[in-house]
PDB file of N, CA and C in Angstrom:
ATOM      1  N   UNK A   1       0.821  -1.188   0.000  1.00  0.00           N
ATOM      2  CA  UNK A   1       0.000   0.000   0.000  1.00  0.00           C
ATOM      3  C   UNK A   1       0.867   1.254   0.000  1.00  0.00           C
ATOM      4  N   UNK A   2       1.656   1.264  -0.722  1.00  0.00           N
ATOM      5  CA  UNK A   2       2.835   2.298  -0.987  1.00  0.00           C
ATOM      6  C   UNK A   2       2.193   3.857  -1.169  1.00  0.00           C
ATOM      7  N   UNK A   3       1.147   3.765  -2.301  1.00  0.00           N
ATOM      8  CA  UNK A   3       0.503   5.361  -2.573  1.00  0.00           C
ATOM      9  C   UNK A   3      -0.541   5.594  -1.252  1.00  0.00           C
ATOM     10  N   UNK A   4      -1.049   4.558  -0.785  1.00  0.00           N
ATOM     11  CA  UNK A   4      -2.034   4.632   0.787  1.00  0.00           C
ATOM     12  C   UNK A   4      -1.459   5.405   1.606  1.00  0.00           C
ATOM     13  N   UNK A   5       0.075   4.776   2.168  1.00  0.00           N
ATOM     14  CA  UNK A   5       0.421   5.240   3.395  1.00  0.00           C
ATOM     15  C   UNK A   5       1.243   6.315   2.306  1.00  0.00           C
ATOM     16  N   UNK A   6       1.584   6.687   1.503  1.00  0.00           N
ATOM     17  CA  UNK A   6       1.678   8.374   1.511  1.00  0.00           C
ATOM     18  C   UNK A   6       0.523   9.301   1.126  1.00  0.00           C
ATOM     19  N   UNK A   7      -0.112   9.169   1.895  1.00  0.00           N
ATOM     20  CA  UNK A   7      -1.384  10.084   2.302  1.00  0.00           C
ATOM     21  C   UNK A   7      -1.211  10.615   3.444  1.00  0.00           C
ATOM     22  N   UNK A   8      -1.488  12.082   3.411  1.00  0.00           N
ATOM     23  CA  UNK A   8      -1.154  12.409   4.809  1.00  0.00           C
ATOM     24  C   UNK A   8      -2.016  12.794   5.734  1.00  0.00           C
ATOM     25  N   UNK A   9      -3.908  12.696   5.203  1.00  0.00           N
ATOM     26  CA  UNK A   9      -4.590  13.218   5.897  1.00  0.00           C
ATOM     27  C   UNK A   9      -5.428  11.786   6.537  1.00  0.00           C
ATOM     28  N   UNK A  10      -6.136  11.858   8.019  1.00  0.00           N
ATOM     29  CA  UNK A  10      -5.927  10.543   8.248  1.00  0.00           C
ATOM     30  C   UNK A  10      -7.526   9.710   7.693  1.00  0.00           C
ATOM     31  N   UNK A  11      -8.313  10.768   7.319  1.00  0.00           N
ATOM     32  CA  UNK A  11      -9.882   9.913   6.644  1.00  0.00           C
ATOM     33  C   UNK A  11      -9.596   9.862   5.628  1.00  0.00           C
ATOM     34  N   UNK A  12      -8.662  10.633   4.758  1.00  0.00           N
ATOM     35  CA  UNK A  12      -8.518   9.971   3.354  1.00  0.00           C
ATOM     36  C   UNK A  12      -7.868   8.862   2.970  1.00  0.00           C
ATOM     37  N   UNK A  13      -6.591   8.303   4.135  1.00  0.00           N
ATOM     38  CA  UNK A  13      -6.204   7.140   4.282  1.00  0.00           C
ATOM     39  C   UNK A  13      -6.622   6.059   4.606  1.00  0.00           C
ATOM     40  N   UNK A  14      -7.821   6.343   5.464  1.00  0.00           N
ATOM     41  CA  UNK A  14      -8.878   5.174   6.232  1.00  0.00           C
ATOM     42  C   UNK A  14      -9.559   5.203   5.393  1.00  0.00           C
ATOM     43  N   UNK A  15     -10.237   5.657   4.484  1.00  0.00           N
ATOM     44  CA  UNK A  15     -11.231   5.478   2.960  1.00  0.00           C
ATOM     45  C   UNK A  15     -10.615   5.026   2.267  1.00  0.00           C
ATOM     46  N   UNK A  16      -9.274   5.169   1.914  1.00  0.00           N
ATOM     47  CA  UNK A  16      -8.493   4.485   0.986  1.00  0.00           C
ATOM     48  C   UNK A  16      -8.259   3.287   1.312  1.00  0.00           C
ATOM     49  N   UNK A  17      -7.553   2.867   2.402  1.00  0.00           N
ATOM     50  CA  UNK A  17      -7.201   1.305   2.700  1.00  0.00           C
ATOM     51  C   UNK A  17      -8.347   0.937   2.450  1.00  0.00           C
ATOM     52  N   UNK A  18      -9.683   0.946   3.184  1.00  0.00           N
ATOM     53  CA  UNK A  18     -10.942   0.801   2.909  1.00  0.00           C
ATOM     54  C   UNK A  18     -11.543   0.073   1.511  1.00  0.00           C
ATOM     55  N   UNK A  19     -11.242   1.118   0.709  1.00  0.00           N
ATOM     56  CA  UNK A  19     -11.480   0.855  -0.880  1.00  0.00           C
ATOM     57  C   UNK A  19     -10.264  -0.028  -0.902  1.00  0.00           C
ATOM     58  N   UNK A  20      -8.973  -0.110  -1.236  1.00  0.00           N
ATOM     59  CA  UNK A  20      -8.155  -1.479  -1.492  1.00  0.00           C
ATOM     60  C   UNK A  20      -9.055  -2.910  -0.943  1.00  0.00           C
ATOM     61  N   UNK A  21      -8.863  -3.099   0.523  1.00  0.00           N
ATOM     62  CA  UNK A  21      -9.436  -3.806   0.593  1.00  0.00           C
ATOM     63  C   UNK A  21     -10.348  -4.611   0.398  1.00  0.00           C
ATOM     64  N   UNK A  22     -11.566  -3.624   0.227  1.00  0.00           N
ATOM     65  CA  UNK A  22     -12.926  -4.172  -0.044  1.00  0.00           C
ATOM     66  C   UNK A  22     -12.988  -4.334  -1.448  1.00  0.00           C
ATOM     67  N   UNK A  23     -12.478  -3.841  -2.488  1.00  0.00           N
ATOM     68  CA  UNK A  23     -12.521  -3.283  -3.895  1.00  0.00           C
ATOM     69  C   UNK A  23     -12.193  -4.012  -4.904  1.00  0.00           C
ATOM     70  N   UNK A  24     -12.201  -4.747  -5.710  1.00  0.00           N
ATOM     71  CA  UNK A  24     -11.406  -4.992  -6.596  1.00  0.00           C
ATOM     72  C   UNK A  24     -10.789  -3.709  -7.870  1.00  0.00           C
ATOM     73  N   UNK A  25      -9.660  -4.256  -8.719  1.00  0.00           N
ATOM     74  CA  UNK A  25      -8.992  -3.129  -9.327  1.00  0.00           C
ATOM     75  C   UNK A  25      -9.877  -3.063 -10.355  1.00  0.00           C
ATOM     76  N   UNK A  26     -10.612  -3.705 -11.019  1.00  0.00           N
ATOM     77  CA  UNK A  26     -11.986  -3.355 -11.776  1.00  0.00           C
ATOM     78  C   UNK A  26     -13.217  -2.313 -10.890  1.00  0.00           C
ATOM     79  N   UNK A  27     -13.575  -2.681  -9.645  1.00  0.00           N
ATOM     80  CA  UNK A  27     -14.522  -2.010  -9.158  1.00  0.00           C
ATOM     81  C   UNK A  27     -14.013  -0.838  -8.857  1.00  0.00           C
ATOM     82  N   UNK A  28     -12.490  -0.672  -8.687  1.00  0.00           N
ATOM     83  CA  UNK A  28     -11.728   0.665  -8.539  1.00  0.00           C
ATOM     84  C   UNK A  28     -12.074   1.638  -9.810  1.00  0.00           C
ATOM     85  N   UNK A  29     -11.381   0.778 -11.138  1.00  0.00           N
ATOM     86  CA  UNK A  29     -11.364   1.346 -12.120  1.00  0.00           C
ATOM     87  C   UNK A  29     -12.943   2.860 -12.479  1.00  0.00           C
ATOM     88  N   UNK A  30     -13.834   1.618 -12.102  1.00  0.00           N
ATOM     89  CA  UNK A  30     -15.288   2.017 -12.286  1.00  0.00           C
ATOM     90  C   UNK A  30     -15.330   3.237 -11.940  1.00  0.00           C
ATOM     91  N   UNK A  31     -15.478   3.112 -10.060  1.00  0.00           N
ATOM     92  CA  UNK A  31     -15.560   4.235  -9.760  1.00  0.00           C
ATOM     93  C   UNK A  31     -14.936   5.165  -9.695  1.00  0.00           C
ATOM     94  N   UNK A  32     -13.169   5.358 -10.339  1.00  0.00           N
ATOM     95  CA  UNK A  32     -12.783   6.848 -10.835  1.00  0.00           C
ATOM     96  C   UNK A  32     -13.177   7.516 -11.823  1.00  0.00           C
ATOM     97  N   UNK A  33     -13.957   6.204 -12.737  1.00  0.00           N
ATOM     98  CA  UNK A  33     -14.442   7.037 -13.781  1.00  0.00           C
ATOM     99  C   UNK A  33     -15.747   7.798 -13.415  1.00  0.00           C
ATOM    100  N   UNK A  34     -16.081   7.283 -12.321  1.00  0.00           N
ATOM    101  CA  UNK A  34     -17.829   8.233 -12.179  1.00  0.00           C
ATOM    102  C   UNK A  34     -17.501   9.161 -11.217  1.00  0.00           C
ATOM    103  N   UNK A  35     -18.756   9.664 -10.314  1.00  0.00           N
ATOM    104  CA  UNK A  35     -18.702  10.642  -9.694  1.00  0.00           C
ATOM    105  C   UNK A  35     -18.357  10.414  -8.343  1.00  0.00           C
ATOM    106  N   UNK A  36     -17.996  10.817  -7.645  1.00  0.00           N
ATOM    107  CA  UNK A  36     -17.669  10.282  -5.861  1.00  0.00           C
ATOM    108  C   UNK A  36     -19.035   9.987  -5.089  1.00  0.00           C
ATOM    109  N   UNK A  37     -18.885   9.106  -4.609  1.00  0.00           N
ATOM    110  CA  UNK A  37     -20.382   8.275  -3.475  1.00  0.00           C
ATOM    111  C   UNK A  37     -20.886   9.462  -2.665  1.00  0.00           C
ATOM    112  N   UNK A  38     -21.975   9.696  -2.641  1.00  0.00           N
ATOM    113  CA  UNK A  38     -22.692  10.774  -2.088  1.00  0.00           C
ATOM    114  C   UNK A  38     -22.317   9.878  -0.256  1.00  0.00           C
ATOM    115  N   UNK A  39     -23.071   8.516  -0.600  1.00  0.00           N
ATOM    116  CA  UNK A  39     -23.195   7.938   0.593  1.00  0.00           C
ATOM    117  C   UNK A  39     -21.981   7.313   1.160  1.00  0.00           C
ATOM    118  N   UNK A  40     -20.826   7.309   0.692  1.00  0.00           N
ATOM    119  CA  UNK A  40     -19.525   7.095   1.475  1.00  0.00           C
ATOM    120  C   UNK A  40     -18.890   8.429   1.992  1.00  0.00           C
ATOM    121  N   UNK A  41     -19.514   9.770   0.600  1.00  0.00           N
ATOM    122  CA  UNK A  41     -18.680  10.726   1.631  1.00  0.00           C
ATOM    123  C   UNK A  41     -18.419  11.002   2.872  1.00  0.00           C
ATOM    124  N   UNK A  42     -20.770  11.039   2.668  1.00  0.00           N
ATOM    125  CA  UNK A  42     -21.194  11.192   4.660  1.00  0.00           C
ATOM    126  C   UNK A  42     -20.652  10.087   5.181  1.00  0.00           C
ATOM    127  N   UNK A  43     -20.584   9.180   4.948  1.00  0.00           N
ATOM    128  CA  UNK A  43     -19.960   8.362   5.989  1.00  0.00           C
ATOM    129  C   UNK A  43     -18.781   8.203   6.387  1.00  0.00           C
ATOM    130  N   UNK A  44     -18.046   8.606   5.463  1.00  0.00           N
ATOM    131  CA  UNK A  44     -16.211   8.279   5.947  1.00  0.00           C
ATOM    132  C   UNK A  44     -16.279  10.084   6.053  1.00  0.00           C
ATOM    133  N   UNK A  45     -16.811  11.136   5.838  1.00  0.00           N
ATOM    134  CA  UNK A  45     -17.000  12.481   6.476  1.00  0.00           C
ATOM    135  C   UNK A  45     -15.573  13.075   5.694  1.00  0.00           C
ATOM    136  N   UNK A  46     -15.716  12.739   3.916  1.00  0.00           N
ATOM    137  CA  UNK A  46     -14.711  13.503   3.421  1.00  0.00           C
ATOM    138  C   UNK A  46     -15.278  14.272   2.197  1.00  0.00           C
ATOM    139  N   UNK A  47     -14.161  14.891   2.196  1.00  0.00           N
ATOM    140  CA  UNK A  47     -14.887  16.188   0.512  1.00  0.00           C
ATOM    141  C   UNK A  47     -14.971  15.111  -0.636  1.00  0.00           C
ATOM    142  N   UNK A  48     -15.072  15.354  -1.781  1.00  0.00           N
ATOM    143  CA  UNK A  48     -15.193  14.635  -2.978  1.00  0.00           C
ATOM    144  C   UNK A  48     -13.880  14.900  -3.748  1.00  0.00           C
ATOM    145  N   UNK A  49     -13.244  15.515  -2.978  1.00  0.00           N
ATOM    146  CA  UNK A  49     -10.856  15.822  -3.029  1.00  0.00           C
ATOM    147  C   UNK A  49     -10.592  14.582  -2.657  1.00  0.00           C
ATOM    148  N   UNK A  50     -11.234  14.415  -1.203  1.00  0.00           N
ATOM    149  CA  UNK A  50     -10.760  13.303  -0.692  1.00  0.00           C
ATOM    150  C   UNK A  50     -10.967  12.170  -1.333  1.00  0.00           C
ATOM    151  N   UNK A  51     -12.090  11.832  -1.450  1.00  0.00           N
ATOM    152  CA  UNK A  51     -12.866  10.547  -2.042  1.00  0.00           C
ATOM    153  C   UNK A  51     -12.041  10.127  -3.238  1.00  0.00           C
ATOM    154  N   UNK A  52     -11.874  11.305  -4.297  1.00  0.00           N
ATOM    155  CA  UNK A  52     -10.944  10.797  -5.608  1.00  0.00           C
ATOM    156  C   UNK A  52      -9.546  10.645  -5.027  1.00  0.00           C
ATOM    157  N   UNK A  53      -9.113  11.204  -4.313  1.00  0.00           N
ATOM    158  CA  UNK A  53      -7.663  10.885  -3.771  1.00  0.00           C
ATOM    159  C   UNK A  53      -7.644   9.305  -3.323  1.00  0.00           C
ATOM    160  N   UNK A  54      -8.190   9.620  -2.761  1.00  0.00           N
ATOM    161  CA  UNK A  54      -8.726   7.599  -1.755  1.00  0.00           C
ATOM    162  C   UNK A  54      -8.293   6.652  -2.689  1.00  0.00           C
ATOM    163  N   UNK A  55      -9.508   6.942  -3.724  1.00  0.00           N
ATOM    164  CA  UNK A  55      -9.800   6.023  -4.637  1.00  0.00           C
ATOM    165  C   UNK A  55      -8.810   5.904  -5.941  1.00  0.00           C
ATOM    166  N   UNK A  56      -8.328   6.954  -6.151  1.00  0.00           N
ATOM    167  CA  UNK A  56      -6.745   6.816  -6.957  1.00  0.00           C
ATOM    168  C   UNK A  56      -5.264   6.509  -6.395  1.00  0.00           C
ATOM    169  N   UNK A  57      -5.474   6.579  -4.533  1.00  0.00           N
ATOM    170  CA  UNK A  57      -4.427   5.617  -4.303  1.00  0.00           C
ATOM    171  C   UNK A  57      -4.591   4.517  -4.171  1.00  0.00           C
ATOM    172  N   UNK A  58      -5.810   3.892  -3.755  1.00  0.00           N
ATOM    173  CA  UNK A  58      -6.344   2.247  -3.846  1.00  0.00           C
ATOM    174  C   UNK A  58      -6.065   2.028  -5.297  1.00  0.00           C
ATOM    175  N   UNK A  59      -6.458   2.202  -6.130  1.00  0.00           N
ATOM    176  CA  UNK A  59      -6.132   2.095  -7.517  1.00  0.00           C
ATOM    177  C   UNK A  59      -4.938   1.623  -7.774  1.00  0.00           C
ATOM    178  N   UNK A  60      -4.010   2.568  -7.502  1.00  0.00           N
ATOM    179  CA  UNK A  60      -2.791   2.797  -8.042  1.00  0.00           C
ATOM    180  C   UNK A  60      -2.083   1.735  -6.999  1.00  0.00           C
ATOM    181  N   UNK A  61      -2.378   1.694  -5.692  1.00  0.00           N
ATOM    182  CA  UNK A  61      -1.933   0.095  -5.119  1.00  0.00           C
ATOM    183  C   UNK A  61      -2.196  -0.819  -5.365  1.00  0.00           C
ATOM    184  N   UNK A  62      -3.039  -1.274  -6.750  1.00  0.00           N
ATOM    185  CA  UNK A  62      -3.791  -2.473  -7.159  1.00  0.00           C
ATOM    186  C   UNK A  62      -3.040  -2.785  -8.233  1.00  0.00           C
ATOM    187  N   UNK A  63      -2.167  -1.998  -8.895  1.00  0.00           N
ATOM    188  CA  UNK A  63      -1.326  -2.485 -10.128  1.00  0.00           C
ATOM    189  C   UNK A  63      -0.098  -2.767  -9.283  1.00  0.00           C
ATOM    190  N   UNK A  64       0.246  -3.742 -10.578  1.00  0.00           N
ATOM    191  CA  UNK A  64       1.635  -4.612 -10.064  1.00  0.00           C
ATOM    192  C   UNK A  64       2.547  -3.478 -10.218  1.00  0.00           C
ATOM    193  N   UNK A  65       3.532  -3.820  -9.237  1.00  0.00           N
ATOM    194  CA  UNK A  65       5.268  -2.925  -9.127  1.00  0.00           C
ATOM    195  C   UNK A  65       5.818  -3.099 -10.248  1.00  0.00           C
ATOM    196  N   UNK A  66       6.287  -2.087 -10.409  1.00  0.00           N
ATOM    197  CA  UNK A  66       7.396  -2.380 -11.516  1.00  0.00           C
ATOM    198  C   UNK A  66       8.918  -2.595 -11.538  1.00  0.00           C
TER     199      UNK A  66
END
């Protein structure tokens, strides 16, 4: 989780591990292409900065190292 833990704010990191975990890199893919979860914002209590941040470091921890 290399792009995770360089996050420095701490709900955008807990939404992010979050999404890795639960996510697959297809269900990742999906949702950067759409709009940020109305109903995860309120719940993990982040902007829609955060949410795409989250979700483009889960992402980006889902492809292989090079």
């Amino acid at each position: 989780m290399e792009m995770i833990n360089q996050l420095s704010d701490g709900k955008t990191k807990a939404f992010a591990k979050h999404c890795f975990e639960r996510h697959s890199k297809a269900e990742l893919e999906e949702a950067a292409r759409g709009s940020p979860d109305q109903a995860e914002m309120k719940h993990w209590g982040i902007s829609p900065g955060q949410w795409e941040e989250a979700v483009a470091a889960a992402l980006a921890d889902h492809q292989p190292s090079s």
